[in-house]
N, C-alpha and C. Protein backbone atom coordinates (compact mmCIF):
# COMPACT_ATOMS: atom_id res chain seq x y z
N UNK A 1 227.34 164.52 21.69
CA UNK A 1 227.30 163.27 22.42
C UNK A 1 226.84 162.16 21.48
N UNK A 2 227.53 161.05 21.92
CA UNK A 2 227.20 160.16 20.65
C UNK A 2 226.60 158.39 20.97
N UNK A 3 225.55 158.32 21.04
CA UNK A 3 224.54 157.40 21.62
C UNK A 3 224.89 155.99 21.30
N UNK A 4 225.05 155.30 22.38
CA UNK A 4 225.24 153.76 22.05
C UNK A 4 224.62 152.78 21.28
N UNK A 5 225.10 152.16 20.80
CA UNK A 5 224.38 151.70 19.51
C UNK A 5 223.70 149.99 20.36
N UNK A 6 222.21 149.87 19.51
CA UNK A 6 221.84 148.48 20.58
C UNK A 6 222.65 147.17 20.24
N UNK A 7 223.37 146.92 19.20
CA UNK A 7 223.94 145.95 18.64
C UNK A 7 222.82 144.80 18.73
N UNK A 8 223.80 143.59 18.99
CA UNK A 8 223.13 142.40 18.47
C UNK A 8 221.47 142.21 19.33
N UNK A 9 221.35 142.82 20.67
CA UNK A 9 220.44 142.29 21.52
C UNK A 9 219.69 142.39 21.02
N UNK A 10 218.56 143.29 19.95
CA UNK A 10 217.36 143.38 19.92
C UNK A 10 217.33 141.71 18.81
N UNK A 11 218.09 141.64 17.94
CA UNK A 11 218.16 140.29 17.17
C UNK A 11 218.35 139.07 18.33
N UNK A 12 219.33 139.21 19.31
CA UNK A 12 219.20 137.82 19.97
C UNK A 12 218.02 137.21 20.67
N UNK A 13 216.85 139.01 21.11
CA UNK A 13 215.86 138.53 21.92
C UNK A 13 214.72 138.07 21.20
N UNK A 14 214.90 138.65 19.60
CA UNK A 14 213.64 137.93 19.21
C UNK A 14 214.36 136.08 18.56
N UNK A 15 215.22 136.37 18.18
CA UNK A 15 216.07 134.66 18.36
C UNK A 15 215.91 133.62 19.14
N UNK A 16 215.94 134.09 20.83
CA UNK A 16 215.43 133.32 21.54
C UNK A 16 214.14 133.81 21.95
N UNK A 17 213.45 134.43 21.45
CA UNK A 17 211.66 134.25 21.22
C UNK A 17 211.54 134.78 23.12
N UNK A 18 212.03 135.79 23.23
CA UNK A 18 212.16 136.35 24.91
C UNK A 18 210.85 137.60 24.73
N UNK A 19 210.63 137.80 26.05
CA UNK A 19 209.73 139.21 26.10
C UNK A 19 211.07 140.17 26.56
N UNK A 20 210.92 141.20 26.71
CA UNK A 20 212.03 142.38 26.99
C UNK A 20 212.29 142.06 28.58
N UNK A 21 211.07 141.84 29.46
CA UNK A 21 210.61 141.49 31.02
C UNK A 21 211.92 140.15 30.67
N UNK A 22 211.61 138.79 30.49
CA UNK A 22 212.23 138.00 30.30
C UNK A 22 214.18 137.76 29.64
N UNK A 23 214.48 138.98 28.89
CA UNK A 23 215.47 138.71 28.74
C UNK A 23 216.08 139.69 29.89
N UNK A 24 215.37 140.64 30.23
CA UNK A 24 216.40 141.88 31.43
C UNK A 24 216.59 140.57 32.64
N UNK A 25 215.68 139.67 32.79
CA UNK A 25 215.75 138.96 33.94
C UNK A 25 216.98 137.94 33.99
N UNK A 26 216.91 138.00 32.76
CA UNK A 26 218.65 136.56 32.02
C UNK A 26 219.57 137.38 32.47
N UNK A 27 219.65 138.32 32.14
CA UNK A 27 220.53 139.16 31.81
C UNK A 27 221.01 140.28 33.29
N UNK A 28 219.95 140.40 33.75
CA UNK A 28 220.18 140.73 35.07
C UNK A 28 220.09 142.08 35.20
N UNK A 29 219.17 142.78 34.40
CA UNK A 29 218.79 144.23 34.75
C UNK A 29 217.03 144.51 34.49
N UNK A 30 216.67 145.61 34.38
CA UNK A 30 215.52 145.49 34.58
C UNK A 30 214.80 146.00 33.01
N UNK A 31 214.11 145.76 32.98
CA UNK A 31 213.14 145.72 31.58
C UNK A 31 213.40 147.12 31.02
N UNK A 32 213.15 147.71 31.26
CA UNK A 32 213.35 149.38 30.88
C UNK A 32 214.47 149.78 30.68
N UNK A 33 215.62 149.17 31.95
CA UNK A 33 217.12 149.29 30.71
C UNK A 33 217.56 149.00 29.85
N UNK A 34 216.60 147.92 29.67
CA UNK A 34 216.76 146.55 28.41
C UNK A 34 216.31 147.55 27.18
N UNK A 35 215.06 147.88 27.33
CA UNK A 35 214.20 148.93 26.43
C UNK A 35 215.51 149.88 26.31
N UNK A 36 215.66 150.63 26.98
CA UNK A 36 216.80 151.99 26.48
C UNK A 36 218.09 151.41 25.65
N UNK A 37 218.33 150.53 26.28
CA UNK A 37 219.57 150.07 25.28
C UNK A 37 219.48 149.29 23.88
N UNK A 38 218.10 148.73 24.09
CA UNK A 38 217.72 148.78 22.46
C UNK A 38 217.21 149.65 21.70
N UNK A 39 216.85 150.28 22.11
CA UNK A 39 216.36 151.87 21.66
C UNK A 39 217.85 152.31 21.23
N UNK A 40 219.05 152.48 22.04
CA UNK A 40 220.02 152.74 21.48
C UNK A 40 220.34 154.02 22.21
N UNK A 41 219.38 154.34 23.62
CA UNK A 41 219.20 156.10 24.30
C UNK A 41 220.28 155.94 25.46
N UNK A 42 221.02 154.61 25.56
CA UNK A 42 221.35 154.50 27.02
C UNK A 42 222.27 153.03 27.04
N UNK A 43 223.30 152.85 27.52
CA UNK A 43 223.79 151.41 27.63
C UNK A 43 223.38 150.57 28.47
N UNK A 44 223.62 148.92 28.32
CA UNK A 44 223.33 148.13 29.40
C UNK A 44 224.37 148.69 30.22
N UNK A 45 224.00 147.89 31.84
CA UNK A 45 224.85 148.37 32.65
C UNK A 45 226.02 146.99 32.51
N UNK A 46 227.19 147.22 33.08
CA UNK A 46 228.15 146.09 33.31
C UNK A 46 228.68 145.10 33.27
N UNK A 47 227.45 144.82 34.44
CA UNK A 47 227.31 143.74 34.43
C UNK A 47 226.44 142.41 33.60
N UNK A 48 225.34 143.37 33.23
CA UNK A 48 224.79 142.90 31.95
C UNK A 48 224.68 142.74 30.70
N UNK A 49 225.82 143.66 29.91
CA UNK A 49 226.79 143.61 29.31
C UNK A 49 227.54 142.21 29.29
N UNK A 50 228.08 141.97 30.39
CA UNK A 50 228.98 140.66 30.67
C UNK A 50 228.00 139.69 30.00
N UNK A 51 227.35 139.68 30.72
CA UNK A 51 225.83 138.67 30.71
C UNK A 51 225.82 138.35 28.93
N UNK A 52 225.38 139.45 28.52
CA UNK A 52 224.92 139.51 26.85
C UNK A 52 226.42 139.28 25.99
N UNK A 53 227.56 138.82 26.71
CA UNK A 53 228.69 138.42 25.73
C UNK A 53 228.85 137.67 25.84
N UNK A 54 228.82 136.68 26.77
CA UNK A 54 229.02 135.39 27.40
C UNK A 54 227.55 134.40 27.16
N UNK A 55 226.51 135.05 26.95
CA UNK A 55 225.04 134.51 26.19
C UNK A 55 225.66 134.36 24.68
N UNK A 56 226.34 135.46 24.01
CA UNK A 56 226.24 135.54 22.76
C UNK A 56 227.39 134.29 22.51
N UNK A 57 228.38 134.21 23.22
CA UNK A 57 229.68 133.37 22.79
C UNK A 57 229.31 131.95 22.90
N UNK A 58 227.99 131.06 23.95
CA UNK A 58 227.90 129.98 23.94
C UNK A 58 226.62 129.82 22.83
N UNK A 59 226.83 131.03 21.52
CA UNK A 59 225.32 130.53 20.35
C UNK A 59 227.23 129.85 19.42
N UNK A 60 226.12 128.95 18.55
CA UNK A 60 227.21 128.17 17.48
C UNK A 60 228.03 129.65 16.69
N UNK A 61 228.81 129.93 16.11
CA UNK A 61 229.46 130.24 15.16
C UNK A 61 228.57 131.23 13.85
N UNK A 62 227.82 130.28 13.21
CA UNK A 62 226.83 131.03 12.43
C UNK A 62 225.59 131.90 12.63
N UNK A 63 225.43 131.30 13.93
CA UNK A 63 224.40 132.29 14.85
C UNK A 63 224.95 133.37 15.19
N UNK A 64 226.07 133.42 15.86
CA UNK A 64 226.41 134.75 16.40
C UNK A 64 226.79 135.61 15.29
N UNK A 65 227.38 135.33 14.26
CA UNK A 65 227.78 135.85 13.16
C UNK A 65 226.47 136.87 12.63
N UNK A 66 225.09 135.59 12.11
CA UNK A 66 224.01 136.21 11.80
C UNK A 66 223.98 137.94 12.68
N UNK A 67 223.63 137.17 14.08
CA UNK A 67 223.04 137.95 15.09
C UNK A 67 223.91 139.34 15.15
N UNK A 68 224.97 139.81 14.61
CA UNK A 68 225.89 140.53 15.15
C UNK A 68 226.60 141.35 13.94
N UNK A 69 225.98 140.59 12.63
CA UNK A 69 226.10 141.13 11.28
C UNK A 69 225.90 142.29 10.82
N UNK A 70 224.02 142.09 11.03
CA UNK A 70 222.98 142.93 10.79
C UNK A 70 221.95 142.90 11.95
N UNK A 71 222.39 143.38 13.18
CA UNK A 71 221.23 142.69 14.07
C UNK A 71 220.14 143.53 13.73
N UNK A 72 220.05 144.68 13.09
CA UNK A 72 218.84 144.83 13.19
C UNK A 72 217.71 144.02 12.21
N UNK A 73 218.20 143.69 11.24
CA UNK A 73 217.26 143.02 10.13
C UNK A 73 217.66 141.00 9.90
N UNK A 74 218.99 140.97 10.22
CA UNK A 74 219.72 139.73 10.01
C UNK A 74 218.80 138.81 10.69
N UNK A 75 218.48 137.87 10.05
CA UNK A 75 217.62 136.21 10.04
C UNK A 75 218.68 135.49 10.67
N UNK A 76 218.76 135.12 11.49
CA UNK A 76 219.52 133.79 12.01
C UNK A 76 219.42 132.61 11.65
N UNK A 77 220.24 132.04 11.34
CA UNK A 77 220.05 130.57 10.67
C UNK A 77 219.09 129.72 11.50
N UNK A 78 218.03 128.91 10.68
CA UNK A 78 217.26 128.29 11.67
C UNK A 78 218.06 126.88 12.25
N UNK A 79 217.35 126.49 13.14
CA UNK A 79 218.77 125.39 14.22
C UNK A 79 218.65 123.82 12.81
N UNK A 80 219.71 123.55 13.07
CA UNK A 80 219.70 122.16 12.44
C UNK A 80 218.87 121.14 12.74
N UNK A 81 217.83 120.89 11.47
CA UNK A 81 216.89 119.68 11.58
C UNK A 81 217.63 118.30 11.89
N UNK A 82 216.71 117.55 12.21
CA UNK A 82 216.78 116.28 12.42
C UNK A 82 217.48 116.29 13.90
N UNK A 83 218.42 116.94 14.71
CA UNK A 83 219.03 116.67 15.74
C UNK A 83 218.16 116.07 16.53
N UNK A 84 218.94 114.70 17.37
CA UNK A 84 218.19 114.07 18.44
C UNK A 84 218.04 114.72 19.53
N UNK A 85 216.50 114.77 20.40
CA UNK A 85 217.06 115.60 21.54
C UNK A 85 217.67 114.84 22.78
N UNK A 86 218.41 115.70 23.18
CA UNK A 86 219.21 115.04 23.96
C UNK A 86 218.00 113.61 25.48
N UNK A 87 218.72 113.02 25.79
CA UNK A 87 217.66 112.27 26.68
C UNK A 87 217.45 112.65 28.06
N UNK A 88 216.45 112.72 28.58
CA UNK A 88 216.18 113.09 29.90
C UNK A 88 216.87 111.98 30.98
N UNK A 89 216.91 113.07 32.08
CA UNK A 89 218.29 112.53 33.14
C UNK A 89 217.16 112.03 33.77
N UNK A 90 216.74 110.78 34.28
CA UNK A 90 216.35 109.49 34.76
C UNK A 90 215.62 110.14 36.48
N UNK A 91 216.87 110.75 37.30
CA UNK A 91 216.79 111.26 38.19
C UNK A 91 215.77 112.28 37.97
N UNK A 92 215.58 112.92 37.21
CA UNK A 92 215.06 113.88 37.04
C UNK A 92 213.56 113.77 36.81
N UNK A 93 213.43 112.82 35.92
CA UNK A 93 212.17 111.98 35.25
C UNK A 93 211.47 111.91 36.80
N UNK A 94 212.16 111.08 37.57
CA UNK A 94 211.44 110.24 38.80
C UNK A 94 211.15 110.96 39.59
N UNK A 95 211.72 112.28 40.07
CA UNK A 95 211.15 113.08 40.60
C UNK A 95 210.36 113.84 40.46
N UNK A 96 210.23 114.01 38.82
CA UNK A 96 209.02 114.74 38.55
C UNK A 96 207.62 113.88 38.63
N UNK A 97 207.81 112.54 38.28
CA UNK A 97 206.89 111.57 38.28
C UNK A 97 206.06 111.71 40.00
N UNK A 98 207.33 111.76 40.91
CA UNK A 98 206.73 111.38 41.96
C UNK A 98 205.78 113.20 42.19
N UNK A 99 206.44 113.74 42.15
CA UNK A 99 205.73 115.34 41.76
C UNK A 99 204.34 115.25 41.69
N UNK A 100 204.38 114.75 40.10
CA UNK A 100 202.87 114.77 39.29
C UNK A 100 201.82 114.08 40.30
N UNK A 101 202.70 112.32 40.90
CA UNK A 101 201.75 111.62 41.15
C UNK A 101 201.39 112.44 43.36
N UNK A 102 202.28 113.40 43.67
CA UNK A 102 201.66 113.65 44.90
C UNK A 102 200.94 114.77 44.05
N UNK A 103 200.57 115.84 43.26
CA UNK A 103 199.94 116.21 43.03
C UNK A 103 198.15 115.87 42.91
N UNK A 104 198.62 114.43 42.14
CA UNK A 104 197.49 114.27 41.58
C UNK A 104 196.30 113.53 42.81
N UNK A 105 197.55 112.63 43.48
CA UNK A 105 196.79 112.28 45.05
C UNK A 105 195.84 113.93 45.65
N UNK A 106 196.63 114.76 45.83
CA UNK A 106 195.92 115.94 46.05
C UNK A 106 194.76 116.04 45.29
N UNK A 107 195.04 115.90 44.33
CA UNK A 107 193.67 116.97 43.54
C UNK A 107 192.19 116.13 43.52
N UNK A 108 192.71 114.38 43.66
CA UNK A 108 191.97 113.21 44.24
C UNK A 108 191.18 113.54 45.16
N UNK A 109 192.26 113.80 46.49
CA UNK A 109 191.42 113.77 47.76
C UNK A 109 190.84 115.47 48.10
N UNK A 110 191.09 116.15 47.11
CA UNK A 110 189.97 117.49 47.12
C UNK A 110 188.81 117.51 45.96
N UNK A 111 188.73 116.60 44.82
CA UNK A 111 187.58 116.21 44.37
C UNK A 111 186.65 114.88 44.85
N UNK A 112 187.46 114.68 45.72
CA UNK A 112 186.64 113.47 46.38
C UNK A 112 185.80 114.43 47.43
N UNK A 113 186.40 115.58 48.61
CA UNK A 113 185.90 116.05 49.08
C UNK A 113 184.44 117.32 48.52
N UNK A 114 184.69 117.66 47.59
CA UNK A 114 183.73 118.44 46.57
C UNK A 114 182.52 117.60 46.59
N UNK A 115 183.07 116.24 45.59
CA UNK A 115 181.53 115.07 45.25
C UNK A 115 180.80 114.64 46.62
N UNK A 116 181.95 114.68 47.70
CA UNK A 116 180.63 114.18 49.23
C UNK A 116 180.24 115.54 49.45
N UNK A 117 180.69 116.58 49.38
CA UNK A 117 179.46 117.74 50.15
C UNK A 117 178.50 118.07 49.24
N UNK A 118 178.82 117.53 47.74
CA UNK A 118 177.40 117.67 46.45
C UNK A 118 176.74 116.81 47.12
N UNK A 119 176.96 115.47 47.31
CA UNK A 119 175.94 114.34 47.76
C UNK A 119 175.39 114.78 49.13
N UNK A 120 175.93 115.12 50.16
CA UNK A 120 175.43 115.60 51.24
C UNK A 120 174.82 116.77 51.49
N UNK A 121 174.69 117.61 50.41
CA UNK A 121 173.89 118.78 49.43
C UNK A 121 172.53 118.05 49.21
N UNK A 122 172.34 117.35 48.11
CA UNK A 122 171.54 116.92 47.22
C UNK A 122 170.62 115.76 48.51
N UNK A 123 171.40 115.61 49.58
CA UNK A 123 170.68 114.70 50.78
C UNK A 123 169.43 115.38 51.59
N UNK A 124 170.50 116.60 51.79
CA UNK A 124 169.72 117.74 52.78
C UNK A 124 168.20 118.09 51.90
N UNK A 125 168.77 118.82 50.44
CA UNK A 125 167.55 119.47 50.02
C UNK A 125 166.31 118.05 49.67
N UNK A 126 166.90 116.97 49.43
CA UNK A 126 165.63 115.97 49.51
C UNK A 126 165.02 115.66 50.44
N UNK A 127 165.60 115.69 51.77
CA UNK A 127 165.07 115.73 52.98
C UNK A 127 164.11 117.12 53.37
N UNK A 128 164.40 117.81 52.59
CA UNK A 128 163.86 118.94 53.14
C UNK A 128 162.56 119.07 52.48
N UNK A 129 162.77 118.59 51.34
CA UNK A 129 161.14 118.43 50.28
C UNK A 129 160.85 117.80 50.52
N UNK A 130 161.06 116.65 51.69
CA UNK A 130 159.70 115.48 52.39
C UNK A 130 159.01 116.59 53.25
N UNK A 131 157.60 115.76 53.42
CA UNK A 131 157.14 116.34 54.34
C UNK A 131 157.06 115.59 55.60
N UNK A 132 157.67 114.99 55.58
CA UNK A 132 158.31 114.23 56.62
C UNK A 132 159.63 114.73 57.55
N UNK A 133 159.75 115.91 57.04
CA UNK A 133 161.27 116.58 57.07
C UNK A 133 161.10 117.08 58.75
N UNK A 134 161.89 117.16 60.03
CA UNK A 134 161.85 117.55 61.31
C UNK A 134 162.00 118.85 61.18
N UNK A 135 161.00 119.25 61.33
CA UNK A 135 160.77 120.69 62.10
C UNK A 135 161.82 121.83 62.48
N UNK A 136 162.77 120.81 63.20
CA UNK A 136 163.87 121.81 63.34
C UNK A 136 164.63 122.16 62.31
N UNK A 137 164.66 120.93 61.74
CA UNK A 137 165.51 121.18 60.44
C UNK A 137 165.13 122.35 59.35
N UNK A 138 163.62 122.08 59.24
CA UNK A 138 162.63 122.98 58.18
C UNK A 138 163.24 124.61 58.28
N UNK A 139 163.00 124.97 60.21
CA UNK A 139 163.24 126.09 60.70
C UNK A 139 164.56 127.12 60.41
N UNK A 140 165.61 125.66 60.58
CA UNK A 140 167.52 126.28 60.22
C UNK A 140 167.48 126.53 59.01
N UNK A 141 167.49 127.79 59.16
CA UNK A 141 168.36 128.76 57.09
C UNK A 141 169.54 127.86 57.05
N UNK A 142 170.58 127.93 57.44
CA UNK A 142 172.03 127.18 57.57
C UNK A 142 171.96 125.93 56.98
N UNK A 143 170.71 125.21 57.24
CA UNK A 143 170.79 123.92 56.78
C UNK A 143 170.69 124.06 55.60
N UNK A 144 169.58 124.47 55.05
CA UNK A 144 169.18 124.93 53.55
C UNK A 144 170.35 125.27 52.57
N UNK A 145 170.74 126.59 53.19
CA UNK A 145 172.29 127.65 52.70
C UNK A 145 172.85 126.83 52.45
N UNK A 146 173.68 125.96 52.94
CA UNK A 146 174.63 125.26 52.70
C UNK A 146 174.85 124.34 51.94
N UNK A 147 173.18 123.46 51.69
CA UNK A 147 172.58 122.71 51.06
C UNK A 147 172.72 122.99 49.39
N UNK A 148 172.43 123.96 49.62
CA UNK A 148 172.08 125.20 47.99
C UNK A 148 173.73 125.71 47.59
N UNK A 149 174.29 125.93 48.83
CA UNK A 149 176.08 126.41 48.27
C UNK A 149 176.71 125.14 47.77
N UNK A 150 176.78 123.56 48.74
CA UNK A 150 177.48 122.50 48.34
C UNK A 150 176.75 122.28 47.13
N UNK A 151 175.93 122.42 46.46
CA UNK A 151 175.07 122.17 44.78
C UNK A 151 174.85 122.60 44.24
N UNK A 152 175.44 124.17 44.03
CA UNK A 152 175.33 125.37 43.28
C UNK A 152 176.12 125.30 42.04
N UNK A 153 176.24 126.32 41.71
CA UNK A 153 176.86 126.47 40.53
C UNK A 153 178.80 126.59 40.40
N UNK A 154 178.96 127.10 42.01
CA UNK A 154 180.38 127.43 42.22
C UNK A 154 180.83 126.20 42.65
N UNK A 155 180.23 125.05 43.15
CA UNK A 155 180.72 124.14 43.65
C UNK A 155 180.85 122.78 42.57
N UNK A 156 179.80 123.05 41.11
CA UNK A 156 179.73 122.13 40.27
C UNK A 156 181.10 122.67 39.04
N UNK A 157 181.43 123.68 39.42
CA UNK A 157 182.20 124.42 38.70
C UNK A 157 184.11 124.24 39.62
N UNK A 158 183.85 124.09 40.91
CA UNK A 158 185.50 123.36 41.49
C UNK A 158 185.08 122.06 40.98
N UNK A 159 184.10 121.34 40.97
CA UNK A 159 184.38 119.73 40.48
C UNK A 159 184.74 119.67 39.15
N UNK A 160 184.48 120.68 38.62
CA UNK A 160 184.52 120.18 36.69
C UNK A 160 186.12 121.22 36.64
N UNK A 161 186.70 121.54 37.72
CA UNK A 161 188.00 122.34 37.49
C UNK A 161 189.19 121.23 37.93
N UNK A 162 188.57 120.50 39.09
CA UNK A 162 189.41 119.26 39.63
C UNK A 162 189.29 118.07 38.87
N UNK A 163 188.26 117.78 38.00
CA UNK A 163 188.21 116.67 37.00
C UNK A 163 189.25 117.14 36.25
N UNK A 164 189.50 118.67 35.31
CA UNK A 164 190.05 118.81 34.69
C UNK A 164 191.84 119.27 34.84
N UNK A 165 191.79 119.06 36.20
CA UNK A 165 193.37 119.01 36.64
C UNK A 165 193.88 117.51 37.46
N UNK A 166 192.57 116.74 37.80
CA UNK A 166 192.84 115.33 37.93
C UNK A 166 193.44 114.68 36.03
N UNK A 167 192.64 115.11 34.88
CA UNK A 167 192.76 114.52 34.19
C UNK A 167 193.95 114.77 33.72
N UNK A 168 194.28 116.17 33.14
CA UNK A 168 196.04 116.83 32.93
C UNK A 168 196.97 116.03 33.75
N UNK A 169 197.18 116.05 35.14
CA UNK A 169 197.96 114.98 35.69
C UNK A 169 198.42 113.76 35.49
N UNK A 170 197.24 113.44 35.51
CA UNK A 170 197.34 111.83 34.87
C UNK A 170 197.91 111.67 32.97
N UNK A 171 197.38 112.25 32.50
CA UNK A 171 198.18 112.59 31.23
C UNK A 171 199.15 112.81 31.49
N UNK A 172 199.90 113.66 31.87
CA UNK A 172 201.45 114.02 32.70
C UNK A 172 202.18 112.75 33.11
N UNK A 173 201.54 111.91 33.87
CA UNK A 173 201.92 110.77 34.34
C UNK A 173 202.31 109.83 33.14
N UNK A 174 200.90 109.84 32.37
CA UNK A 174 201.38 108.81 31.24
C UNK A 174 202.63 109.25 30.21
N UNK A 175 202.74 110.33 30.07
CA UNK A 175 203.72 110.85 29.11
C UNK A 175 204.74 110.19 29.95
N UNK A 176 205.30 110.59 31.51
CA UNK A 176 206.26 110.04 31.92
C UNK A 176 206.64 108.84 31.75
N UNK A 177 205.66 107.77 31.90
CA UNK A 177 205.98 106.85 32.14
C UNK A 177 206.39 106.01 30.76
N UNK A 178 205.87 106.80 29.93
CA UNK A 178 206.26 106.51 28.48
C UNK A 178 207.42 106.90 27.73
């Protein structure tokens, strides 16, 4: 019996810089068939086959050549410097813009909500170190608990996670708009 040979794929996947998970998914089979058929123990199936000829036919000329030469050792030509990249479709821009900016409204009005239950934290436990503090209040654990959870460590730790995905956003934004 005489074992299929992996040809070009194991060269095209490190070409396009794929995990094995990632190219079976292009390609439309599952990781482990991907593995056997570069191994060389087992063929792609069919339809993925199709997949990996019709991937290989839209690379330029000298690429596929490289890739299909020597795939196991063959260097692929690196892509041509200087090319402009192509320009982003406008439509596309604006929707992502509007994206970023309902995101970032979000992440606004849930670090806005964080900083009032710190402040309404930091209210309670000063009230509670008067000695002026009502009785009932002194008595409720709950008041305290909650006091100590909104100003803890897990709650100073969502604010410094929402500063730091308020701020990415907004960077996001500016790139767009630039």
């Amino acid at each position: 019996m005489r074992l299929p040979r992996p040809g070009p794929l194991p060269a095209l996947r490190r070409y396009l810089a794929l995990t094995q998970a990632s190219a079976a998914a292009l390609l439309g089979t599952t990781r482990s068939r991907l593995a056997q058929a570069e191994a060389g123990t087992r063929p792609l199936p069919a339809a993925a086959d199709a997949a990996l000829t019709a991937l290989l036919a839209a690379l330029p000329a000298p690429t596929r050549r490289a890739l299909t030469a020597d795939p196991g050792h063959a260097a692929p030509p690196p892509a041509p410097a200087g090319l402009p990249l192509p320009a982003p479709h406008p439509p596309a821009l604006a929707s992502r813009r509007h994206e970023v900016s309902q995101a970032l409204r979000r992440a606004e009005a849930a670090l806005a909500a964080v900083e009032a239950q710190a402040a309404a934290g930091q209210a309670r436990l000063a009230l509670l170190a008067t000695p002026a503090a009502p009785a009932a209040l002194v008595a409720d654990p709950r008041f305290a608990l909650e006091a100590g959870h909104w100003t803890g460590p897990l709650a100073q730790a969502d604010r410094r996670l929402l500063q730091a995905a308020c701020a990415g956003l907004r960077a996001e934004l500016a790139v767009l708009a630039g």
